[in-house]
Protein backbone atom coordinates (compact mmCIF):
# COMPACT_ATOMS: atom_id res chain seq x y z
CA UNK A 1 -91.08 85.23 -126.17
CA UNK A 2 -94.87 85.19 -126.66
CA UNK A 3 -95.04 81.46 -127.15
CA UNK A 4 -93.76 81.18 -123.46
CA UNK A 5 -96.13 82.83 -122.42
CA UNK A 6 -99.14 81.12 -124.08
CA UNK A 7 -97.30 77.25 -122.91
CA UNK A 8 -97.19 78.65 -119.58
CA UNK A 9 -100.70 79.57 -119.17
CA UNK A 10 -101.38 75.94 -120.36
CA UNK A 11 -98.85 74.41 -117.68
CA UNK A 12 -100.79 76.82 -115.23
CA UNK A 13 -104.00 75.29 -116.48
CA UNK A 14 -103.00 71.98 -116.33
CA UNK A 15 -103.58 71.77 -120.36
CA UNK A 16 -100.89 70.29 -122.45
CA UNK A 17 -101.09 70.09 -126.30
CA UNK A 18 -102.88 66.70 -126.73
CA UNK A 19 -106.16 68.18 -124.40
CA UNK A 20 -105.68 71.77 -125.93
CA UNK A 21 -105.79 70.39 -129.99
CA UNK A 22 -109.34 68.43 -128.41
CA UNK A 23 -110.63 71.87 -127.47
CA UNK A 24 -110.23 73.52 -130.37
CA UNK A 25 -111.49 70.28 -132.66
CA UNK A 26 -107.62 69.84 -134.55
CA UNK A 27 -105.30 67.42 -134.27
CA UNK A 28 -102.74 67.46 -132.01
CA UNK A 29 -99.76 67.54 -134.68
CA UNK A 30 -102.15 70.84 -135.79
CA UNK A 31 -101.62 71.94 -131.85
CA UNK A 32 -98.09 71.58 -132.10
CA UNK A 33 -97.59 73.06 -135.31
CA UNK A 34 -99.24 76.32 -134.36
CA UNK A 35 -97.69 76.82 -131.23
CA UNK A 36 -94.58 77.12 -132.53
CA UNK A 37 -96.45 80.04 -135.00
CA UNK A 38 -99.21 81.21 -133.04
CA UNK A 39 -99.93 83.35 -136.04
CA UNK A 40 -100.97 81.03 -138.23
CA UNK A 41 -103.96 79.96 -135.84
CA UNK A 42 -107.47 81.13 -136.56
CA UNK A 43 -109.19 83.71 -135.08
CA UNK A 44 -111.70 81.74 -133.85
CA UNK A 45 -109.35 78.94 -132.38
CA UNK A 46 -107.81 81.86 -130.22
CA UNK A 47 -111.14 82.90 -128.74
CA UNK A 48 -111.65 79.30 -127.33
CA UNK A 49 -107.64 79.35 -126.22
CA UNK A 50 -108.50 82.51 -124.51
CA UNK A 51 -111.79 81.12 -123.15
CA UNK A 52 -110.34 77.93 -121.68
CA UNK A 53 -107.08 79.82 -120.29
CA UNK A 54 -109.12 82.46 -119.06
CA UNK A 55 -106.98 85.46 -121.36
CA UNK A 56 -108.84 88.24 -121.59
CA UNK A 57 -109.46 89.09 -125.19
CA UNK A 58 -107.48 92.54 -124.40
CA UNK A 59 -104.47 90.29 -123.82
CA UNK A 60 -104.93 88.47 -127.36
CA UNK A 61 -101.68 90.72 -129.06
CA UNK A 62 -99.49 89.35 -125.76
CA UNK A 63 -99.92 85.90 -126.51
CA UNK A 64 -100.48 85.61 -130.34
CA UNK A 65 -98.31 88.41 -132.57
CA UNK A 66 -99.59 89.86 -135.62
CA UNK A 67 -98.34 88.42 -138.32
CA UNK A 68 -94.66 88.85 -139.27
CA UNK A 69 -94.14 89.90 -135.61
CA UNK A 70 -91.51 88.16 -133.74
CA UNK A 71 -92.90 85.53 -131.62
């Protein structure tokens, strides 16, 4: 599942949701939300996931499907 793979890059980080939702400027209930459908999160939230988790923006499709994908 892609979502485990995006929470475990934030365990490996250190990042949980509360510091994460502070990063991108939402809420944490918004955090919490999304994770559950990363595909709902905005394009430019995902660049500053990728940033602080150190993805490479080649990796984006492995962490956060396309729309209607299975997550």
């Amino acid at each position: 599942m892609k979502i485990n793979l995006l929470k475990g890059k934030m365990a490996e980080r250190g990042i949980d949701g509360i510091r994460m939702s502070q990063l991108i400027g939402r809420t944490p209930s918004y955090m919490y939300n999304h994770l559950k459908k990363p595909d709902s999160l905005l394009l430019s939230e995902i660049y500053v996931i990728c940033e602080v988790l150190e993805i490479p923006f080649e990796d984006i499709p492995k962490y956060f499907p396309k729309e209607g994908e299975r997550c």
